[in-house]
Every structure is written in structure tokens, then in C-alpha cells.
C-alpha atoms as a PDB file:
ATOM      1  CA  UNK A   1    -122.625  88.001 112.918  1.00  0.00           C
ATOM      2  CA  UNK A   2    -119.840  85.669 112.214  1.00  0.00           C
ATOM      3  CA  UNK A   3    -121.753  83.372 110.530  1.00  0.00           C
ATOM      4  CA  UNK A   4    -123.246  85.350 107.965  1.00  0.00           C
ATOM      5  CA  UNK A   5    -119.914  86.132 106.542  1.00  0.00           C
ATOM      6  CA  UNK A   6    -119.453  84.185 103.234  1.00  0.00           C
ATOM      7  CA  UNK A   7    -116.379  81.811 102.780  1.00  0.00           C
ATOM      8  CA  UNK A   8    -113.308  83.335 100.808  1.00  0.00           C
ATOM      9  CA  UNK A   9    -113.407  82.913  97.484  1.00  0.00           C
ATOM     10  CA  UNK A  10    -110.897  79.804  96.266  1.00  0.00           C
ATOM     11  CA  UNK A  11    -109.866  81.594  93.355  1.00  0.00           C
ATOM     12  CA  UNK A  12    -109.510  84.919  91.907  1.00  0.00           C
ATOM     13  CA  UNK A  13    -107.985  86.020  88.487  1.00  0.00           C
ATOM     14  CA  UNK A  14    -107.096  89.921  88.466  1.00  0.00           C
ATOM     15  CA  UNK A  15    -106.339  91.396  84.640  1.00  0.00           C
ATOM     16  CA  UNK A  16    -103.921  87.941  83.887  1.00  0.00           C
ATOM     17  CA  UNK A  17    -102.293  87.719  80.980  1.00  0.00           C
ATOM     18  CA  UNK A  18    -100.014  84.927  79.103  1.00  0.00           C
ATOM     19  CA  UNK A  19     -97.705  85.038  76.713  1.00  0.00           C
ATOM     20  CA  UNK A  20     -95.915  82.168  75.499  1.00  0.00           C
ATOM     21  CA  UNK A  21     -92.819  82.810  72.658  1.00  0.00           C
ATOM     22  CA  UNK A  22     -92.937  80.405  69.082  1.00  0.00           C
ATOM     23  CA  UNK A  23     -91.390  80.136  65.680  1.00  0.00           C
ATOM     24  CA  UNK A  24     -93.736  83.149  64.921  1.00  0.00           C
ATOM     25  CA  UNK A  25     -93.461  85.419  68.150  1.00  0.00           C
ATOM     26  CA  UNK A  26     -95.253  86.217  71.400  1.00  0.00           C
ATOM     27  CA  UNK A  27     -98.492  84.329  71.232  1.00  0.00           C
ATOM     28  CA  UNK A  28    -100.919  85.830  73.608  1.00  0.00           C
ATOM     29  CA  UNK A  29    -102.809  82.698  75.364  1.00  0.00           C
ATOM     30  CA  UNK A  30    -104.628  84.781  77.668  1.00  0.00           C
ATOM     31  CA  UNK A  31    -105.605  88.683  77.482  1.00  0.00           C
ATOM     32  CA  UNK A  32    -106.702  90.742  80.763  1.00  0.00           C
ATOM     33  CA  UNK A  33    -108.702  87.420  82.235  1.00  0.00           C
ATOM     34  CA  UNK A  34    -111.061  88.500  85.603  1.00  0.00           C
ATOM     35  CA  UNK A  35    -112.416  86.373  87.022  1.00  0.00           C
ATOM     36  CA  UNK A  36    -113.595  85.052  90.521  1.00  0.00           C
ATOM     37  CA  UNK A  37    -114.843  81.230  91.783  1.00  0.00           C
ATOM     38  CA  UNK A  38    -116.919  81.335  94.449  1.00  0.00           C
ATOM     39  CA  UNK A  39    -116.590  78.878  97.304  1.00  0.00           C
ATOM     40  CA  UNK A  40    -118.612  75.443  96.421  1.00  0.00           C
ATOM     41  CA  UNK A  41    -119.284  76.865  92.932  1.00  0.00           C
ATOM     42  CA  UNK A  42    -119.709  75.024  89.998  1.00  0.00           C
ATOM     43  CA  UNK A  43    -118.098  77.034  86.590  1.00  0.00           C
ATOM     44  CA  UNK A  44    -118.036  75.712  83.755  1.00  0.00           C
ATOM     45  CA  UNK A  45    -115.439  76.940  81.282  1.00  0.00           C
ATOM     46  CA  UNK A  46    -116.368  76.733  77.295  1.00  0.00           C
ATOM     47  CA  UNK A  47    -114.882  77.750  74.045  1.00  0.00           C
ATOM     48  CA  UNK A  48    -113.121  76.805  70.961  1.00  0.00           C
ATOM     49  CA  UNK A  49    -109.898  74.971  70.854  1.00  0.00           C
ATOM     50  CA  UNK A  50    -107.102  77.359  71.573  1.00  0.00           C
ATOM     51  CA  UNK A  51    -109.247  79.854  73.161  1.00  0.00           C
ATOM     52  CA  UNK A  52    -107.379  79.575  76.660  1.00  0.00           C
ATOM     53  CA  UNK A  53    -109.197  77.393  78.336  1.00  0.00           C
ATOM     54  CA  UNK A  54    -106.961  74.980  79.174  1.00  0.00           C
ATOM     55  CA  UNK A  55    -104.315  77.909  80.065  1.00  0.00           C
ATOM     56  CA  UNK A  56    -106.479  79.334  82.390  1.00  0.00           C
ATOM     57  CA  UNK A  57    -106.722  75.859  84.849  1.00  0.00           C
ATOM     58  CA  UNK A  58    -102.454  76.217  84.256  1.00  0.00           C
ATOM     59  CA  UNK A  59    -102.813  79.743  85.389  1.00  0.00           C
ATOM     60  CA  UNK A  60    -105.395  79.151  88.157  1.00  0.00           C
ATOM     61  CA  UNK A  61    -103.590  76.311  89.668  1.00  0.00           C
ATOM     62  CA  UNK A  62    -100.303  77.649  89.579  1.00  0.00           C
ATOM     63  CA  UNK A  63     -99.107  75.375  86.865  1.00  0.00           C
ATOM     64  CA  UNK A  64     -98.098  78.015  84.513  1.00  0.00           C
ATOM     65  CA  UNK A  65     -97.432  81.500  86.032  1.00  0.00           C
ATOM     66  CA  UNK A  66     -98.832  84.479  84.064  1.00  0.00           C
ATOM     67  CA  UNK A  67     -97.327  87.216  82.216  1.00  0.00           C
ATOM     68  CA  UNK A  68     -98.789  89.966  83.915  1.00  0.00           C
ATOM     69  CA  UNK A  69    -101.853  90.482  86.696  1.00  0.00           C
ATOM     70  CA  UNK A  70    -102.489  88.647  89.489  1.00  0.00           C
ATOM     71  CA  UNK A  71    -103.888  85.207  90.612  1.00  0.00           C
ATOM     72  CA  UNK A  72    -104.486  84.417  94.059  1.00  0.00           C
ATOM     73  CA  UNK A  73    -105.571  80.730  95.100  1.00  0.00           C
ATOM     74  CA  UNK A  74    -106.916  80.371  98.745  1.00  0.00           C
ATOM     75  CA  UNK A  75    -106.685  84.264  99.294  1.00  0.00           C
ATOM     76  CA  UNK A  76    -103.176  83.688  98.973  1.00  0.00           C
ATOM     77  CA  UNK A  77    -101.011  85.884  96.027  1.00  0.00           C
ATOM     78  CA  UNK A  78     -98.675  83.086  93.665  1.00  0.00           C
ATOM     79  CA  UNK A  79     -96.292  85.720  92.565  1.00  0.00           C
ATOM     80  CA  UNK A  80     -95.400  85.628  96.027  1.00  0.00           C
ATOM     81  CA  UNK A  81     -94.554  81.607  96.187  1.00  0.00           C
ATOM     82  CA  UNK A  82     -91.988  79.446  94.090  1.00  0.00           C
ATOM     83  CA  UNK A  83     -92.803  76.198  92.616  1.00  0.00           C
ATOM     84  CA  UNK A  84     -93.097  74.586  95.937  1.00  0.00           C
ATOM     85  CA  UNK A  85     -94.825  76.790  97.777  1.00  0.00           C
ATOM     86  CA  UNK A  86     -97.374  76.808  95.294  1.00  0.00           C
ATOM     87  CA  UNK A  87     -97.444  72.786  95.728  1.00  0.00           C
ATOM     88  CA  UNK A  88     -97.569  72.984  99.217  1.00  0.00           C
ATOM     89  CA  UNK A  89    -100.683  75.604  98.633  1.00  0.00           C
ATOM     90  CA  UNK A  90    -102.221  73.079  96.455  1.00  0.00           C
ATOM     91  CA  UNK A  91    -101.597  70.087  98.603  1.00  0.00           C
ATOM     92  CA  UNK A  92    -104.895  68.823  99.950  1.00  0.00           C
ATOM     93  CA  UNK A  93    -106.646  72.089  99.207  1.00  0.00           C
ATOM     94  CA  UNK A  94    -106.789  71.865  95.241  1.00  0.00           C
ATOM     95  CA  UNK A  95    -106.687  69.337  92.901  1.00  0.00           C
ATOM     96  CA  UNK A  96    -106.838  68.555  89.263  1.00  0.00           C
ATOM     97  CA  UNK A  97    -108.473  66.057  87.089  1.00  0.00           C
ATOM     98  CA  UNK A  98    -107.116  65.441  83.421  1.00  0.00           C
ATOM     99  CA  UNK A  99    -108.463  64.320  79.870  1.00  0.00           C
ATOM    100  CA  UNK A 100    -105.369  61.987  79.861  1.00  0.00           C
ATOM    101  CA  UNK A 101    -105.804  60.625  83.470  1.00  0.00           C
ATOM    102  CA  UNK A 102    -102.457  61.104  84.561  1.00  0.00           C
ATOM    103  CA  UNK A 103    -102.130  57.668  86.611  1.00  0.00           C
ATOM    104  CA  UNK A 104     -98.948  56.420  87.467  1.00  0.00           C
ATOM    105  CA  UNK A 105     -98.205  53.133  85.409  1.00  0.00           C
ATOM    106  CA  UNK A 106     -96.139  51.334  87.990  1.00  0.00           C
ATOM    107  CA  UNK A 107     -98.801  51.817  90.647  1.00  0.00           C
ATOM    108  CA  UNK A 108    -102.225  50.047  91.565  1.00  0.00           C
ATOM    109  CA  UNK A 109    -105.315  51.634  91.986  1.00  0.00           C
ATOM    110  CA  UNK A 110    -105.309  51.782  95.545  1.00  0.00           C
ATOM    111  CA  UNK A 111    -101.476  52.658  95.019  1.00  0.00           C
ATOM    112  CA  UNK A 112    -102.294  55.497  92.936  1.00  0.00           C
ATOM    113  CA  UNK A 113    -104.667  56.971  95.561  1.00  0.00           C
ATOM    114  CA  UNK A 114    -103.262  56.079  98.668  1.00  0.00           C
ATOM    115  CA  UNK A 115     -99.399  58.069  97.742  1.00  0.00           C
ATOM    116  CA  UNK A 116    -100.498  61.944  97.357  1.00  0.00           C
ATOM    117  CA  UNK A 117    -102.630  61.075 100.901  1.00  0.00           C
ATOM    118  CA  UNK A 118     -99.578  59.814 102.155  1.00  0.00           C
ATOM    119  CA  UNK A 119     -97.365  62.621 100.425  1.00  0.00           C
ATOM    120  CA  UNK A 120    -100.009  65.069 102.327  1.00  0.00           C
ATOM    121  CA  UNK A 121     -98.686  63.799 105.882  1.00  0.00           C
ATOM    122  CA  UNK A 122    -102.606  62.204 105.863  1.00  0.00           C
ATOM    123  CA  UNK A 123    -102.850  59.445 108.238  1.00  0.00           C
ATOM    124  CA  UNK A 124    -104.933  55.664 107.039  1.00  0.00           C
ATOM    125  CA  UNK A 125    -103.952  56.847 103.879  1.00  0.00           C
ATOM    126  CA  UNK A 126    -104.835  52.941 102.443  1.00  0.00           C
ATOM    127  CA  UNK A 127    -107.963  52.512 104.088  1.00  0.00           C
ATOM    128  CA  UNK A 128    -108.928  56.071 103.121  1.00  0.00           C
ATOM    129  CA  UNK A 129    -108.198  54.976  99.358  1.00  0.00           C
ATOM    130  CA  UNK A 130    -110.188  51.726  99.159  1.00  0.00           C
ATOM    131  CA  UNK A 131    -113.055  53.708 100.739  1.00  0.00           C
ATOM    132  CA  UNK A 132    -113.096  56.060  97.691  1.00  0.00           C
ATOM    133  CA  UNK A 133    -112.524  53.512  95.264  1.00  0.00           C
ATOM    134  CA  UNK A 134    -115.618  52.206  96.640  1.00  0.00           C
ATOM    135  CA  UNK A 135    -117.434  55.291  96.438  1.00  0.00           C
ATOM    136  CA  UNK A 136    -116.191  55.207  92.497  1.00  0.00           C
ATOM    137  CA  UNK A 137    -117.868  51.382  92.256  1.00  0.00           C
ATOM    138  CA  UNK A 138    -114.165  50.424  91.994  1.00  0.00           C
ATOM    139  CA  UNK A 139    -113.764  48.072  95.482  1.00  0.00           C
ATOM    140  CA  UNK A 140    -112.962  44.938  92.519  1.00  0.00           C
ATOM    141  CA  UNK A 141    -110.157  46.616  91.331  1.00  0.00           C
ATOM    142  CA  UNK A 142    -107.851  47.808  93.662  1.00  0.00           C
ATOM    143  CA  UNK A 143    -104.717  45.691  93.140  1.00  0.00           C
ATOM    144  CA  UNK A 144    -105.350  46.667  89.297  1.00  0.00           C
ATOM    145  CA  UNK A 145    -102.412  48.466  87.444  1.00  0.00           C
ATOM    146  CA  UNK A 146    -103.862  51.449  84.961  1.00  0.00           C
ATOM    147  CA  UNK A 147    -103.066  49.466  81.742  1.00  0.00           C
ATOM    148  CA  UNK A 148    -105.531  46.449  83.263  1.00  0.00           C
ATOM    149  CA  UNK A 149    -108.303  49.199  83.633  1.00  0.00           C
ATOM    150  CA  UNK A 150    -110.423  50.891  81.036  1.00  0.00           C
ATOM    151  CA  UNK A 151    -110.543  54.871  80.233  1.00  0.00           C
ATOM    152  CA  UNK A 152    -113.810  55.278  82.044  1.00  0.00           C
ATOM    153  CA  UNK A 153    -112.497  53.440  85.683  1.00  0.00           C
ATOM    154  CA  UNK A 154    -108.943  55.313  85.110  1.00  0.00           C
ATOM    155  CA  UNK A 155    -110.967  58.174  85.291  1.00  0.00           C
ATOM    156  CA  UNK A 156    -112.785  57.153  88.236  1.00  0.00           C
ATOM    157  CA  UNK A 157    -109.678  56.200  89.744  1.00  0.00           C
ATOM    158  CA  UNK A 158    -108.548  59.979  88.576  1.00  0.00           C
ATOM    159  CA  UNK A 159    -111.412  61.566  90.215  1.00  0.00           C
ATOM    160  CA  UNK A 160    -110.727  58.842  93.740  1.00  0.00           C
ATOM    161  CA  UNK A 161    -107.387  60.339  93.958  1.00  0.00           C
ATOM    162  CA  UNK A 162    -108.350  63.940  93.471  1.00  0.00           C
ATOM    163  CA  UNK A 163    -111.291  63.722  95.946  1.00  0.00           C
ATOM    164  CA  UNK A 164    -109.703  61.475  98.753  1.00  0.00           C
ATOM    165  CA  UNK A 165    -108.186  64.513 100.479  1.00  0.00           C
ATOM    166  CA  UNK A 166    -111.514  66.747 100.863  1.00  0.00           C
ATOM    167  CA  UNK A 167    -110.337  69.629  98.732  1.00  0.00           C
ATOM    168  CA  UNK A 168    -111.458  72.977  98.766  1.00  0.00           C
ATOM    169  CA  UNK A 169    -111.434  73.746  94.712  1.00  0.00           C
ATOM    170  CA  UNK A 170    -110.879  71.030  91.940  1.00  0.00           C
ATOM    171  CA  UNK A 171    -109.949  71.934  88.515  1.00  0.00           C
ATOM    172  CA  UNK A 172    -111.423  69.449  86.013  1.00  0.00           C
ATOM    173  CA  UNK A 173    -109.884  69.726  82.098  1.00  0.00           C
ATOM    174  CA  UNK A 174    -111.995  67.937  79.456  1.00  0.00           C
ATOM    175  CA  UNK A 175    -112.232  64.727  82.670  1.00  0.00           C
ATOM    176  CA  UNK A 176    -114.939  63.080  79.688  1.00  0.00           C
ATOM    177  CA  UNK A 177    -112.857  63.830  76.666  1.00  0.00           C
ATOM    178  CA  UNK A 178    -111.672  60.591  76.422  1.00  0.00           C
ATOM    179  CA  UNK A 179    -114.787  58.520  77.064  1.00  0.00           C
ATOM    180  CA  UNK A 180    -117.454  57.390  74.778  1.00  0.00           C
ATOM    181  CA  UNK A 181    -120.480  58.385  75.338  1.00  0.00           C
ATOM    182  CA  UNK A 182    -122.212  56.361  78.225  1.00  0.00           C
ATOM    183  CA  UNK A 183    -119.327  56.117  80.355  1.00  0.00           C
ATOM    184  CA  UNK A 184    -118.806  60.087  79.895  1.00  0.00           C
ATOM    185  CA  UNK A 185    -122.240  60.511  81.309  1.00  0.00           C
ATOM    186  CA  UNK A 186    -121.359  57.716  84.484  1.00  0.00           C
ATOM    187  CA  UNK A 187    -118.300  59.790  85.226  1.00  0.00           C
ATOM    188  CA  UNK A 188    -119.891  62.821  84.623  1.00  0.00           C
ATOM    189  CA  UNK A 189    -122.453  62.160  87.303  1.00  0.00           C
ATOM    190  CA  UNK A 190    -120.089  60.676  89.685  1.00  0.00           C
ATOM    191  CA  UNK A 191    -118.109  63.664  89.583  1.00  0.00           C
ATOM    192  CA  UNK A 192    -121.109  66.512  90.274  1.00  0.00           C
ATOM    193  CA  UNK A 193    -122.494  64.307  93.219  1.00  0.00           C
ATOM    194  CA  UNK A 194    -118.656  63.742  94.541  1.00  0.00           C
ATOM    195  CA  UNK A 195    -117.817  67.219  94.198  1.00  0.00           C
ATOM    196  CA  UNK A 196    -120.778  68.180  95.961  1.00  0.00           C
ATOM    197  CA  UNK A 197    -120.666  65.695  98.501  1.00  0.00           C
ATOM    198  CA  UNK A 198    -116.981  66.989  99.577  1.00  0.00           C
ATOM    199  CA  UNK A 199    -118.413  70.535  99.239  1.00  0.00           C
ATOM    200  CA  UNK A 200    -115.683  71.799  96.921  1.00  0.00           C
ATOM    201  CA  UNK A 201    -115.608  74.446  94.096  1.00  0.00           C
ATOM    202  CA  UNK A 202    -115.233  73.043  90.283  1.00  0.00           C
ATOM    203  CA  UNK A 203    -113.898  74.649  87.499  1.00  0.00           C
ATOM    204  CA  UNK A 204    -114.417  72.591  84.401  1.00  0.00           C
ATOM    205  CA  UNK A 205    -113.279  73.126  81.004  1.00  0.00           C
ATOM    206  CA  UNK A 206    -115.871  71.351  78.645  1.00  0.00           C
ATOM    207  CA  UNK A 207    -116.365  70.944  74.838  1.00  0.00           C
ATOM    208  CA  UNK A 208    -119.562  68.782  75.755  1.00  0.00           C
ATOM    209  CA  UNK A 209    -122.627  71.443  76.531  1.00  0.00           C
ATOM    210  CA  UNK A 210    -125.110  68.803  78.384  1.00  0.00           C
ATOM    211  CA  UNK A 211    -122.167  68.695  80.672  1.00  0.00           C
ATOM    212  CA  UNK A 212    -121.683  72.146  81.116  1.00  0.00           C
ATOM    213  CA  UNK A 213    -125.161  72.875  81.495  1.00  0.00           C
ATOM    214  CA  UNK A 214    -125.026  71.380  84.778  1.00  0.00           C
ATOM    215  CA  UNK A 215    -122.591  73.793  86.225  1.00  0.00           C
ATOM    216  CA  UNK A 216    -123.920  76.850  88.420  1.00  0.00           C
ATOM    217  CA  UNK A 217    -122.773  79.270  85.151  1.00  0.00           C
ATOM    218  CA  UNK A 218    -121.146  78.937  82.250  1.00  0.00           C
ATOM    219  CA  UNK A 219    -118.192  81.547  81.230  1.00  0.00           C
ATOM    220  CA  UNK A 220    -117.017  81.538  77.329  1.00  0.00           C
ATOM    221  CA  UNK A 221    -113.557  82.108  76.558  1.00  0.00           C
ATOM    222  CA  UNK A 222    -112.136  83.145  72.787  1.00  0.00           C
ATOM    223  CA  UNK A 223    -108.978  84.172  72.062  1.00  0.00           C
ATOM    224  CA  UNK A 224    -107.573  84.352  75.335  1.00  0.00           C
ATOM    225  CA  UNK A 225    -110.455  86.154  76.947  1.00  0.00           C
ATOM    226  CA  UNK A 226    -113.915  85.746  78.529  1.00  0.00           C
ATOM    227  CA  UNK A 227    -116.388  86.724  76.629  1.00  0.00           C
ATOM    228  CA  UNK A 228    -119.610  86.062  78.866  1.00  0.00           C
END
């Protein structure tokens, strides 16, 4: 039956491979990467600094296009698209959440959430915003600019944006590294119940393992490549 047919996967890496020149020479990021995210999965990515982690979310999200093998987001190849098209792939189906927050300065909160909805064609794009920023315990703060919030409601305001449109897949890349402690853990939490509440796939890269213990499975990257 119909129904018994499982949802494409969001994302699949085929034998990818980056190289990046330097001072030096080629510097291989990543090294014959597979790897497939299931639909509504949780992966967690771990590893030591300069493993590839980070490359990998560039890769996957069609950031950073590979040296070699293939990547295909939403079934769909990226060798195949140019910059835009891969935006326009990524618009409202995949989004990203950064260590550094990413907010822009000259916008409020609400501002800040409301424009990629808006950008997307999405219609009550403002009232669609304050209702996440509520969600995020951020209704007080929606005519704040991001230098009159701290790190840990930037990030909420990060993860508002991101979420607002219902996406299929987000990519999450250290979204507590910034954050002491007890507001890591808040956000932390908001993000797992938000992600499952929208029903989308997350692929977080994570230093912190009581955070990546929560994921469905854990993959370990070193130099450039997955090691389990």
C-alpha cells in the first residue's frame, strides 16, 4: 500500500569529498563521506575540532559544494543547481541554526523572523512570527533589537526563525556553543521538543555529549571521515 511506503530521505551524502587549497596545499576537509538522514531523524554529529564536522552541514546544505561525490537534499542532485537554485531548494524546506546566531542587527525580533517568511512568498508572515516567539517564551521581546537580547534568547530567536516555516530538515552547528551552562540546557530542550513538534529531521554538530545523547544516533567524524 501507499501508505506503508517510507518518506524520502532529506539528505543523502554519496562518497563526498572536500578539498580546500592553503599556504601549505590541498587540505582534505572531508574524505569519501556516506551518509544518509532519515526523514524526522535526529543525528547527532561528534568529533574533534577540525574533523569536518562543521564542513559536512556546508556540504549538506549546499553551502559549500564538494570536491567530488554526490549530495542530494530533498531527493534532489546539487551539482545539478547554481547558488540559487540551491536557495530556492532550501527555502522553507531546510534551515540552519548557528553557534554565532546569525541575527540581523538592524532588525527586531519579530523583524528577524517575520523577513525569510515573507522572503518565502508565506502569507501572515508577522502574526506567524510573534506566535513562535511565543512558543520560544519570547512574546516580551519582540520589538527588541539583537544587541538588547542575551545569547541564550538570540538563540531562541535563532531557532523562531528557523522553525517558523515548518521545515523538512534543520541543520543545527554547535546552536549551545555559546551559552553557559543552564541556558544551553533551556535551548537545548526547546529545540528537541520544537523540532519534533514540526516533525523535521536534525542534524546537529555537538562538542557537548549529554546533548548528543539525545539524538536518535550518534555518527563520529575524524579527519574528514565518519568513523562510526
Amino acid at each position: 500500500m501507499i501508505d506503508d511506503v517510507p518518506p524520502a530521505a532529506p539528505l543523502v551524502l554519496d562518497a563526498v569529498a572536500l578539498t580546500l587549497p592553503s599556504a601549505a596545499g590541498p587540505v582534505n576537509i572531508l574524505r569519501g563521506v556516506d551518509l544518509t538522514v532519515a526523514a524526522g531523524e535526529r543525528l547527532a554529529v561528534v568529533g574533534p575540532s577540525g574533523s569536518g564536522k562543521s564542513s559536512l552541514i556546508a556540504v549538506g546544505a549546499g553551502l559549500e559544494e564538494p570536491t567530488a561525490g554526490t549530495v542530494r537534499l530533498f531527493g534532489q542532485d546539487l551539482a545539478t543547481l547554481d547558488e540559487d537554485g540551491r536557495a530556492r531548494l532550501r527555502r522553507g524546506r531546510a534551515a540552519l541554526v548557528f553557534q554565532q546566531f546569525h541575527l540581523l542587527p538592524n532588525m527586531t525580533a519579530e523583524e528577524n523572523v517575520a523577513t525569510p517568511l515573507e522572503i518565502a512568498g508565506g502569507r501572515d508572515a508577522i502574526p506567524t512570527a510573534r506566535d513562535w516567539l511565543a512558543r520560544v517564551g519570547l512574546s516580551a521581546r519582540l520589538t527588541h533589537y539583537p544587541h538588547q537580547l542575551s545569547g541564550g534568547e538570540q538563540q531562541r530567536v535563532a531557532l523562531a526563525r528557523a522553525l517558523a516555516a515548518r521545515p523538512a530538515l534543520l541543520f543545527a552547528d554547535e546552536p549551545t556553543g555559546n551559552l553557559d551552562g543552564a541556558t544551553a540546557a533551556s535551548v537545548a530542550d526547546l529545540m528537541f521538543n520544537l523540532v519534533a513538534e514540526v516533525g523535521a529531521a536534525l542534524v546537529l554538530v555537538t562538542h557537548d555529549p549529554s546533548l548528543a545523547a539525545r539524538a536518535d544516533r550518534i555518527v563520529r567524524m575524524a579527519d574528514g571521515q565518519i568513523q562510526a
